[in-house]
PDB file of N, CA and C in Angstrom:
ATOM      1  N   UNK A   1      83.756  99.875  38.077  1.00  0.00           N
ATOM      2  CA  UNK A   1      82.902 100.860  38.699  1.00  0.00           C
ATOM      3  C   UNK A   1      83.061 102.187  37.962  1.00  0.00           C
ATOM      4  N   UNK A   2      82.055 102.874  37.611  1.00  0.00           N
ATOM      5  CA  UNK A   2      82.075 103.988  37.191  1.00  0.00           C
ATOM      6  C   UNK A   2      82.495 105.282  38.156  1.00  0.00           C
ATOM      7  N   UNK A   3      83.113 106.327  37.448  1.00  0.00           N
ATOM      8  CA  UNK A   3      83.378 107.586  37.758  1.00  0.00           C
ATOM      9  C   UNK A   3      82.699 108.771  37.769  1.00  0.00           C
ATOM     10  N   UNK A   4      82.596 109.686  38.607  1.00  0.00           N
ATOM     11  CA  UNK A   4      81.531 110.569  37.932  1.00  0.00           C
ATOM     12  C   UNK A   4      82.950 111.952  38.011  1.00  0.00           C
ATOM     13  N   UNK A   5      82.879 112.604  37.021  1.00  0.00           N
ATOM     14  CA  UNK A   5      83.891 113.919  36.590  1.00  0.00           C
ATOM     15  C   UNK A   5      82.731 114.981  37.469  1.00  0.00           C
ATOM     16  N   UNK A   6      83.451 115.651  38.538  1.00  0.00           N
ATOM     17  CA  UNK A   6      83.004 116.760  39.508  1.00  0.00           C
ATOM     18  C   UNK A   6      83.501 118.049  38.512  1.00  0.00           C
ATOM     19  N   UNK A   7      82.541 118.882  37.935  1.00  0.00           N
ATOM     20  CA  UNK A   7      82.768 120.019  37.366  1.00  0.00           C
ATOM     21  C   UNK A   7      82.731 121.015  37.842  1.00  0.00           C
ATOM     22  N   UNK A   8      83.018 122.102  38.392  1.00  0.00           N
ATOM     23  CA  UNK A   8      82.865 123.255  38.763  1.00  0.00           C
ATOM     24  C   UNK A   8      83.089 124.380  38.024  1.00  0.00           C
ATOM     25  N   UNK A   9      82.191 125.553  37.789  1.00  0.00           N
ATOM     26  CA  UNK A   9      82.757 127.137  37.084  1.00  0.00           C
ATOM     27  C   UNK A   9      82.904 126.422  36.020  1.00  0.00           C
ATOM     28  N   UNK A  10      83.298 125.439  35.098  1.00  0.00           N
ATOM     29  CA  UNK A  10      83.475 125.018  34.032  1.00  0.00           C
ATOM     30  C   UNK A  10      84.458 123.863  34.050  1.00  0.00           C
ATOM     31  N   UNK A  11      85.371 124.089  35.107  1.00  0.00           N
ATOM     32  CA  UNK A  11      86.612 123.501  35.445  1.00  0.00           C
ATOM     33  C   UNK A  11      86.954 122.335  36.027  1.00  0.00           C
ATOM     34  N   UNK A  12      87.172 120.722  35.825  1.00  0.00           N
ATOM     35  CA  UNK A  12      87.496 119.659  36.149  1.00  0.00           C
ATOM     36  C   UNK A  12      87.580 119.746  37.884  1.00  0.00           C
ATOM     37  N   UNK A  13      87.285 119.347  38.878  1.00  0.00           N
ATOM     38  CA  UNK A  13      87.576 119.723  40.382  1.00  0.00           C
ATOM     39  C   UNK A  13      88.213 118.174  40.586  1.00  0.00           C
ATOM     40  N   UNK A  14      87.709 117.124  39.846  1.00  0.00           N
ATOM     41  CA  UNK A  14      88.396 115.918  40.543  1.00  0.00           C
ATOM     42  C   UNK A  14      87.337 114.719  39.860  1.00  0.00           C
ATOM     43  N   UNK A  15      87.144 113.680  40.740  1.00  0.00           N
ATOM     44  CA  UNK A  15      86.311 112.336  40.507  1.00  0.00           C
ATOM     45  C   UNK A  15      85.803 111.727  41.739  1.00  0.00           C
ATOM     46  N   UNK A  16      85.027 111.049  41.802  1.00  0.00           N
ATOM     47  CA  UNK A  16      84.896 110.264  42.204  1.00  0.00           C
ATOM     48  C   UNK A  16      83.822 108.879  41.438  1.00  0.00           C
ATOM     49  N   UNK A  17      83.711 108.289  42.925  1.00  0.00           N
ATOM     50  CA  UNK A  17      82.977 106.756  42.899  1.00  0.00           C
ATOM     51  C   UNK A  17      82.224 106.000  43.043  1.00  0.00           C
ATOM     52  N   UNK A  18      81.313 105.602  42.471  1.00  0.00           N
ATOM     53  CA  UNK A  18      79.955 105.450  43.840  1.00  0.00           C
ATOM     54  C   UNK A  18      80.122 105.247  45.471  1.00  0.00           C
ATOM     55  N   UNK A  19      79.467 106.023  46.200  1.00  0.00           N
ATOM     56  CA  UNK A  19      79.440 105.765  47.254  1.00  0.00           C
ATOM     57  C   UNK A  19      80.944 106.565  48.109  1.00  0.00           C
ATOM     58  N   UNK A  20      81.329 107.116  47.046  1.00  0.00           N
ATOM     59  CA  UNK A  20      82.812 108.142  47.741  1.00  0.00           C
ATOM     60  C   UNK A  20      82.023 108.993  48.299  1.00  0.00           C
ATOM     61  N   UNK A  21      82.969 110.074  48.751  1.00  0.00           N
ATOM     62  CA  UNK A  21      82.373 111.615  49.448  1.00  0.00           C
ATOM     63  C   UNK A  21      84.190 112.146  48.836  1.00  0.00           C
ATOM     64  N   UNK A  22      83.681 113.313  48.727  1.00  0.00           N
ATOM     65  CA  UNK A  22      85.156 114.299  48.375  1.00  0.00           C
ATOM     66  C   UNK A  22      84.653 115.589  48.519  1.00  0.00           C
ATOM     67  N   UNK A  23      85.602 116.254  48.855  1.00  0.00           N
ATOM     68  CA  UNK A  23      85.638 117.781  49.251  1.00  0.00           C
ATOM     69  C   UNK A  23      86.123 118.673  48.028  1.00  0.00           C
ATOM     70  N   UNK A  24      85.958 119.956  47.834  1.00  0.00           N
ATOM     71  CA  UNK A  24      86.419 120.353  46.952  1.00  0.00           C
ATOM     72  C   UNK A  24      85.929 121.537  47.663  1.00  0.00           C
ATOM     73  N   UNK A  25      87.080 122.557  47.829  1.00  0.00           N
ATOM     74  CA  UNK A  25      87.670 123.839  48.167  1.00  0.00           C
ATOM     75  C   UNK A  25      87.037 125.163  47.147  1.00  0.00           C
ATOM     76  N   UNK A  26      86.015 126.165  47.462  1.00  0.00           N
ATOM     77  CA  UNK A  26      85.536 127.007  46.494  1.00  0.00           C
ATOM     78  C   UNK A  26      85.703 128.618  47.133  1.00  0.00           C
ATOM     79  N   UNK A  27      85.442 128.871  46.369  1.00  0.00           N
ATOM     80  CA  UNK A  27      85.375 130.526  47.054  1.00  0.00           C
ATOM     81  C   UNK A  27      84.385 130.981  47.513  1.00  0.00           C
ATOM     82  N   UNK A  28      84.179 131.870  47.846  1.00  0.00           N
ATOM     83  CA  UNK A  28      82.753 132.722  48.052  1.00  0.00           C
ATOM     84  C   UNK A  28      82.322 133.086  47.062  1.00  0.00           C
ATOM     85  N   UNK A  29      80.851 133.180  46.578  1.00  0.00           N
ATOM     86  CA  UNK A  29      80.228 133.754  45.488  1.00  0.00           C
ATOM     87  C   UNK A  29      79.243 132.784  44.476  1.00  0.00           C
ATOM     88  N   UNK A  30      79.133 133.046  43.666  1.00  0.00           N
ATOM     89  CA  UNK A  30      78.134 131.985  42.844  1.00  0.00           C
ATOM     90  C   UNK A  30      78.775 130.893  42.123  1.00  0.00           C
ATOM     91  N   UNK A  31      78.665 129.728  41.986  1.00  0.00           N
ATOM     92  CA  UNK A  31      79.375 128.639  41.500  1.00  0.00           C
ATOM     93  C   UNK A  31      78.390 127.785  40.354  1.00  0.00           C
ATOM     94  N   UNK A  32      78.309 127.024  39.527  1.00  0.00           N
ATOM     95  CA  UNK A  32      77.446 126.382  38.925  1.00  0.00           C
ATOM     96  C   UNK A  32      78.529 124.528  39.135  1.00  0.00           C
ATOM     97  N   UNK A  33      78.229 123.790  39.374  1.00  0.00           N
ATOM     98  CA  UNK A  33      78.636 122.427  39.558  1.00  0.00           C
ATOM     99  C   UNK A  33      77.514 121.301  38.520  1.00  0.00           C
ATOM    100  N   UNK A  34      78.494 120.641  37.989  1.00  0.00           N
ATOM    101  CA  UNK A  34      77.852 119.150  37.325  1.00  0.00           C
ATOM    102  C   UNK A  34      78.545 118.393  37.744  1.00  0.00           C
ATOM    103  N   UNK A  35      78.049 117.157  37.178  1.00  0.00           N
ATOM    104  CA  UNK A  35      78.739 115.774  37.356  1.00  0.00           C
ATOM    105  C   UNK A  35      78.466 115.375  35.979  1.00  0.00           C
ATOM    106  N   UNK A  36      79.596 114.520  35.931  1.00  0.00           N
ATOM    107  CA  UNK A  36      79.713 113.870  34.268  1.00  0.00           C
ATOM    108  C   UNK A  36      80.281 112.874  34.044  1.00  0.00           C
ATOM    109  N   UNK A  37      80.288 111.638  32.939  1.00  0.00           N
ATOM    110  CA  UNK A  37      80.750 110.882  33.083  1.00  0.00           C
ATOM    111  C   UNK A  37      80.906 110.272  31.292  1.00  0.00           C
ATOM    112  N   UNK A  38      81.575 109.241  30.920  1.00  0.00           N
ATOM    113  CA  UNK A  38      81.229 108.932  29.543  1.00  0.00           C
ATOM    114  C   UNK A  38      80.205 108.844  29.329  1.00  0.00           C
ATOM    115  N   UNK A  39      78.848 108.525  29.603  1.00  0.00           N
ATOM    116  CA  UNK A  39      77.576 107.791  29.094  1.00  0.00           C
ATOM    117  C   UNK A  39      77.257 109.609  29.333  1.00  0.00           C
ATOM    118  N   UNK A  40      76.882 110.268  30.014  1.00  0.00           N
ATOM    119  CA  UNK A  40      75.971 111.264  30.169  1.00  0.00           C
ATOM    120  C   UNK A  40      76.506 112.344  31.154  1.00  0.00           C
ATOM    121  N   UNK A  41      75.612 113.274  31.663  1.00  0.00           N
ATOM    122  CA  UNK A  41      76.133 114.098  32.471  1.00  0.00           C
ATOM    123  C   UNK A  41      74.525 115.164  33.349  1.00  0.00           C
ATOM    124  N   UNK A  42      75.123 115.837  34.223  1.00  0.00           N
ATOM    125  CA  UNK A  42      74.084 116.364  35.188  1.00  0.00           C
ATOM    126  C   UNK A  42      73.448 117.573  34.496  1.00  0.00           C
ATOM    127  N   UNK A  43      72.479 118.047  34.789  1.00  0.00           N
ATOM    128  CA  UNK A  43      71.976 119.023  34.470  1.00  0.00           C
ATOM    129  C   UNK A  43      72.704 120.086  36.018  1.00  0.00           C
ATOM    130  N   UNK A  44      73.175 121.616  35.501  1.00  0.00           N
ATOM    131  CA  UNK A  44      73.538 122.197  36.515  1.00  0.00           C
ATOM    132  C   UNK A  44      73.198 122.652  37.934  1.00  0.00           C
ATOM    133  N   UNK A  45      73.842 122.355  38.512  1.00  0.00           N
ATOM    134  CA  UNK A  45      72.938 123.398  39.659  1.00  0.00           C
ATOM    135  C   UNK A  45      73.703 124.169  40.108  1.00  0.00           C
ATOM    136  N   UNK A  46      73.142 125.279  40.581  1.00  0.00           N
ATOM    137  CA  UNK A  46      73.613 126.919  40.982  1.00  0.00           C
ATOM    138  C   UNK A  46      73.592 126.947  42.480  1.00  0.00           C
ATOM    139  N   UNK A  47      74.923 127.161  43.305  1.00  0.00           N
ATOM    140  CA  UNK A  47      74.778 127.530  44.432  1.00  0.00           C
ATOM    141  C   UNK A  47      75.288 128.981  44.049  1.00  0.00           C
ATOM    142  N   UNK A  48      75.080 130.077  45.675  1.00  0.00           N
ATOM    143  CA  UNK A  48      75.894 131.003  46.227  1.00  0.00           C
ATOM    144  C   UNK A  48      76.066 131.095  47.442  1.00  0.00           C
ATOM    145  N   UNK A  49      77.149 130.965  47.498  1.00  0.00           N
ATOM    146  CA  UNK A  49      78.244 130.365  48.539  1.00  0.00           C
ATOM    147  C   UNK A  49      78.875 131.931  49.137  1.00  0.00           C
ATOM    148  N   UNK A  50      78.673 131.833  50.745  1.00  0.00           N
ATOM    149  CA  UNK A  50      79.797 132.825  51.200  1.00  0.00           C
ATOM    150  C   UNK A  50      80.948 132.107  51.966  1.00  0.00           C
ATOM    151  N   UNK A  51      81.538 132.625  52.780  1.00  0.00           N
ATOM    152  CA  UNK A  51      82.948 132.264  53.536  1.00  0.00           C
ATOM    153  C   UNK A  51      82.626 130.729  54.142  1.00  0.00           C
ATOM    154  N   UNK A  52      81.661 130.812  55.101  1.00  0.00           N
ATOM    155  CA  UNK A  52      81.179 129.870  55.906  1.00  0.00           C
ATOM    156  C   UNK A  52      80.441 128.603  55.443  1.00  0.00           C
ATOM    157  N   UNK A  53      80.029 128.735  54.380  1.00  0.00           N
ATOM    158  CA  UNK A  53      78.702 127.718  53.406  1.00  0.00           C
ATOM    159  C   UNK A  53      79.512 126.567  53.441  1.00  0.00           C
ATOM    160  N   UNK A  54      78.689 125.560  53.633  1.00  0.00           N
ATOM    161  CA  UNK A  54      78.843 124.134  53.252  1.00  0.00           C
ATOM    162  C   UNK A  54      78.133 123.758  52.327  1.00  0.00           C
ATOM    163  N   UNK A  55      77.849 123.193  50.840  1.00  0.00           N
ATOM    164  CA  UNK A  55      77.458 122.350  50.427  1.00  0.00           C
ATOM    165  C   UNK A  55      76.983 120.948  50.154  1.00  0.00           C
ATOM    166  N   UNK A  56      76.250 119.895  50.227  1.00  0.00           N
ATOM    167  CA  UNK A  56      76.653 118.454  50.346  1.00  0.00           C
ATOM    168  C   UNK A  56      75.421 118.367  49.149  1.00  0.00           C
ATOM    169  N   UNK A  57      76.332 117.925  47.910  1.00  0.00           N
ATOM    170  CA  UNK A  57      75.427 117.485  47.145  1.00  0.00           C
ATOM    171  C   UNK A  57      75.872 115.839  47.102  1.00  0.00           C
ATOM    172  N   UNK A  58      74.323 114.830  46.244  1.00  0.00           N
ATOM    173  CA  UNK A  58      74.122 113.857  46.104  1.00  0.00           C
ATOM    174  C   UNK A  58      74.393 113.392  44.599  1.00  0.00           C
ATOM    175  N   UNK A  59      75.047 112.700  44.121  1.00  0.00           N
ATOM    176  CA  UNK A  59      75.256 112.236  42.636  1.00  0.00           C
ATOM    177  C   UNK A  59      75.029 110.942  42.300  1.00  0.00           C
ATOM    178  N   UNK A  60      74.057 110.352  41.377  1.00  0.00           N
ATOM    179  CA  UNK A  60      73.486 108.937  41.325  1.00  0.00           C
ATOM    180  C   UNK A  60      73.498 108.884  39.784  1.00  0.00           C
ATOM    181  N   UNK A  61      73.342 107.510  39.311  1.00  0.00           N
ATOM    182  CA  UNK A  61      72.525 107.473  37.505  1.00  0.00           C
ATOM    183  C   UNK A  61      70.717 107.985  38.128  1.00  0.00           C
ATOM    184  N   UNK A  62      70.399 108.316  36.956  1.00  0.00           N
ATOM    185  CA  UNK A  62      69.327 109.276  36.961  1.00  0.00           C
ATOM    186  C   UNK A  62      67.668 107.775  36.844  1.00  0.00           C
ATOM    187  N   UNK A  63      68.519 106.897  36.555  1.00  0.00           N
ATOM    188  CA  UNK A  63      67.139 105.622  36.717  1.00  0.00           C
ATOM    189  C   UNK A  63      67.860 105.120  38.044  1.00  0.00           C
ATOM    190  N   UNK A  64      66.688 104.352  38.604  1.00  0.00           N
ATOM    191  CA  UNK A  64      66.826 103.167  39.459  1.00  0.00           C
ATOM    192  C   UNK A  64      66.462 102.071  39.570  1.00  0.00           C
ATOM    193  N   UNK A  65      66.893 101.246  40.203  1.00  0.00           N
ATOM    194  CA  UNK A  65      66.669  99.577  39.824  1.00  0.00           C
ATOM    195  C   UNK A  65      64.855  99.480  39.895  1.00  0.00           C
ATOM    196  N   UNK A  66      63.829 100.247  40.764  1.00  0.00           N
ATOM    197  CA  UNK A  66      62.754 100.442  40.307  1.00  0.00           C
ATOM    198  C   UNK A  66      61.955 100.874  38.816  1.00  0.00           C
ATOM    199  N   UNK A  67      63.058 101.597  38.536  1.00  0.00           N
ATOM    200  CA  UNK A  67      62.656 102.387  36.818  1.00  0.00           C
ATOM    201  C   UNK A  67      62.689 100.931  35.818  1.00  0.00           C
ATOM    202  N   UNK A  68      63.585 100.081  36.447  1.00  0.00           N
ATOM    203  CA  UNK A  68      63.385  99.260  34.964  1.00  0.00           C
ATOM    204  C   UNK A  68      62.225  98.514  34.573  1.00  0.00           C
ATOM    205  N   UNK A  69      61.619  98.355  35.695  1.00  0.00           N
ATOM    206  CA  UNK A  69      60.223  98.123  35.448  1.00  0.00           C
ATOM    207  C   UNK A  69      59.584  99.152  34.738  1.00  0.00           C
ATOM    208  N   UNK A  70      59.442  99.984  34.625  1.00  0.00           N
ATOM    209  CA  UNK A  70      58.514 100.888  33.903  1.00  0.00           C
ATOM    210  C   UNK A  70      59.518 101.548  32.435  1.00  0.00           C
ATOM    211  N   UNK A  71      59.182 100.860  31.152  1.00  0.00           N
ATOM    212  CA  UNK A  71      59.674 100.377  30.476  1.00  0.00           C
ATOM    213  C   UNK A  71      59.967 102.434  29.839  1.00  0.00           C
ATOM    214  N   UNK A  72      59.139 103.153  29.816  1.00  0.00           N
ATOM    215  CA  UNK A  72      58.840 104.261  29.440  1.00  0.00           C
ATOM    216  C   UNK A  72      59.740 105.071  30.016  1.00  0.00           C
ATOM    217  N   UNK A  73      60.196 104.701  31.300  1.00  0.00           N
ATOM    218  CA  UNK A  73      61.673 105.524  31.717  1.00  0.00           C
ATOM    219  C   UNK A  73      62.833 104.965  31.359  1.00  0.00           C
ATOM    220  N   UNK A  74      62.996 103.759  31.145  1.00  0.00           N
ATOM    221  CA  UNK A  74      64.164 103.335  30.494  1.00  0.00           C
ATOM    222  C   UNK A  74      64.284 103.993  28.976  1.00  0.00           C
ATOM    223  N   UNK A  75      63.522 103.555  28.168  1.00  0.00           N
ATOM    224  CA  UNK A  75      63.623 104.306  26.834  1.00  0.00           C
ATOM    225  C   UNK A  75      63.873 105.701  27.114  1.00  0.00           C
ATOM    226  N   UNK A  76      63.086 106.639  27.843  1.00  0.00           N
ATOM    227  CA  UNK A  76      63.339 108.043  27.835  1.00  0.00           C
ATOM    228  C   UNK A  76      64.834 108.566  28.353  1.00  0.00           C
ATOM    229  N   UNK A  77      65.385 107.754  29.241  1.00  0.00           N
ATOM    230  CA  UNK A  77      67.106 107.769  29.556  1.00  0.00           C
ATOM    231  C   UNK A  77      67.999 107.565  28.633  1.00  0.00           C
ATOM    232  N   UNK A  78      67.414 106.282  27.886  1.00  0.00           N
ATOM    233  CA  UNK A  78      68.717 106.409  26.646  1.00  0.00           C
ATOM    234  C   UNK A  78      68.437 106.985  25.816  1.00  0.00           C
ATOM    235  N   UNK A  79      67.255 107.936  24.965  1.00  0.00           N
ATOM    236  CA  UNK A  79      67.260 108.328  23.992  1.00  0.00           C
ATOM    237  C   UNK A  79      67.407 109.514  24.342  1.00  0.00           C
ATOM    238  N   UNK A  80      66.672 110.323  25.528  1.00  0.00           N
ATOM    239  CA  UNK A  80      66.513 111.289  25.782  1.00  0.00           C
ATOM    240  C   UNK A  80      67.782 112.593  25.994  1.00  0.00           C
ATOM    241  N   UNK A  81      67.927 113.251  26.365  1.00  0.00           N
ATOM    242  CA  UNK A  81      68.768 114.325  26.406  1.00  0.00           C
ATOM    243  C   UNK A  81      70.044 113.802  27.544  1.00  0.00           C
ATOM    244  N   UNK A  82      70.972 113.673  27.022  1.00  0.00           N
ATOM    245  CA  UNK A  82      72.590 113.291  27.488  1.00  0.00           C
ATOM    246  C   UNK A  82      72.794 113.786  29.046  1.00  0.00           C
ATOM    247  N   UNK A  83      72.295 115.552  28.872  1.00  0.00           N
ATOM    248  CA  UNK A  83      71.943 116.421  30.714  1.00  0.00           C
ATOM    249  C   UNK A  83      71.264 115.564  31.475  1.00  0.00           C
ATOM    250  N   UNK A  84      70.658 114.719  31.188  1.00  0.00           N
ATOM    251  CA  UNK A  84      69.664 114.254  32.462  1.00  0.00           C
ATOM    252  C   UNK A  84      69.934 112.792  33.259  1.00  0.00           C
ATOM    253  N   UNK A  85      70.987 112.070  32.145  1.00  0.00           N
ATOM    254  CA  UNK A  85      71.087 110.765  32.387  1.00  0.00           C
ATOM    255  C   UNK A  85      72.039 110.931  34.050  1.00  0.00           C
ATOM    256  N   UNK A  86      72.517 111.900  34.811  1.00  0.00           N
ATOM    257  CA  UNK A  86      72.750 111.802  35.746  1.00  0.00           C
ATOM    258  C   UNK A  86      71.898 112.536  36.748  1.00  0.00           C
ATOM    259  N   UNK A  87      71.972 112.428  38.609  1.00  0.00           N
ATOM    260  CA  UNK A  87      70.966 113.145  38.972  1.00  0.00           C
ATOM    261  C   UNK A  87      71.936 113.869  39.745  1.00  0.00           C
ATOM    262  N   UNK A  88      72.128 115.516  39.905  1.00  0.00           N
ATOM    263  CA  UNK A  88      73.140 115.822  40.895  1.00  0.00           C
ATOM    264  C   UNK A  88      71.996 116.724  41.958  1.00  0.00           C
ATOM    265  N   UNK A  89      71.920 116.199  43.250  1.00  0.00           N
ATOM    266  CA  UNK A  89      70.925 117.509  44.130  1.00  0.00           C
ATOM    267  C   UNK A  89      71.369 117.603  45.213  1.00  0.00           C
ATOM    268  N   UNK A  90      70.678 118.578  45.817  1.00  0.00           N
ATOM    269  CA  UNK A  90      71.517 118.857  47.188  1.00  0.00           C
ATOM    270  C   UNK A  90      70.843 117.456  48.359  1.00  0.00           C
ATOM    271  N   UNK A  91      72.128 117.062  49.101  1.00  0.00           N
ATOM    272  CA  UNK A  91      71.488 116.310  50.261  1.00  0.00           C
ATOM    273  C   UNK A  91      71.135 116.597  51.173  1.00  0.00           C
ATOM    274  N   UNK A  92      69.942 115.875  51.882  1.00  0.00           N
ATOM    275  CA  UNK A  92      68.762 116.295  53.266  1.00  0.00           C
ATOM    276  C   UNK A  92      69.896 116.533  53.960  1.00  0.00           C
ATOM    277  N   UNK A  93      69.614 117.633  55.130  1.00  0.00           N
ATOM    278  CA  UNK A  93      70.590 117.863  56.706  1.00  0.00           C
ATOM    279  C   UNK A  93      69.795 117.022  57.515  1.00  0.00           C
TER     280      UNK A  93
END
């Protein structure tokens, strides 16, 4: 099973697994977070966070078992830009 490397500010925060959940402890203020892994990695996203903020982001591979049918997104994942082959976004409340 693959890993995905939780990045924060620039800085390693931890791992996880498909289908894990993990917490990771931040400060108040603006943060930038990826996810990464050997094959590829997330394009960033920017929270700003005060005392109270919760975050819950979602981390997946960036195709799905639907995409392989459509032959034009498979090619565009592996050739395409390394940032995209993961998907990191915030999850529905």
């Amino acid at each position: 099973m693959r890993e995905y490397e939780i990045v924060i500010d620039g800085s390693s925060a931890g791992t996880l697994g498909a289908g894990q959940r993990c917490e990771f402890a931040v400060s108040a203020g603006d943060h930038e977070i990826r996810a990464r892994s050997d094959w590829g990695a997330s394009v960033s996203v920017r929270a700003s966070l005060s005392e109270a903020d919760e975050l819950t982001l979602v981390c997946r591979p960036a195709l799905s078992n639907t995409d392989l049918w459509r032959p034009w997104r498979v090619v565009r994942a592996v050739t395409g830009d390394r940032d995209e082959r993961i998907r990191l976004e915030l999850a529905p409340r």
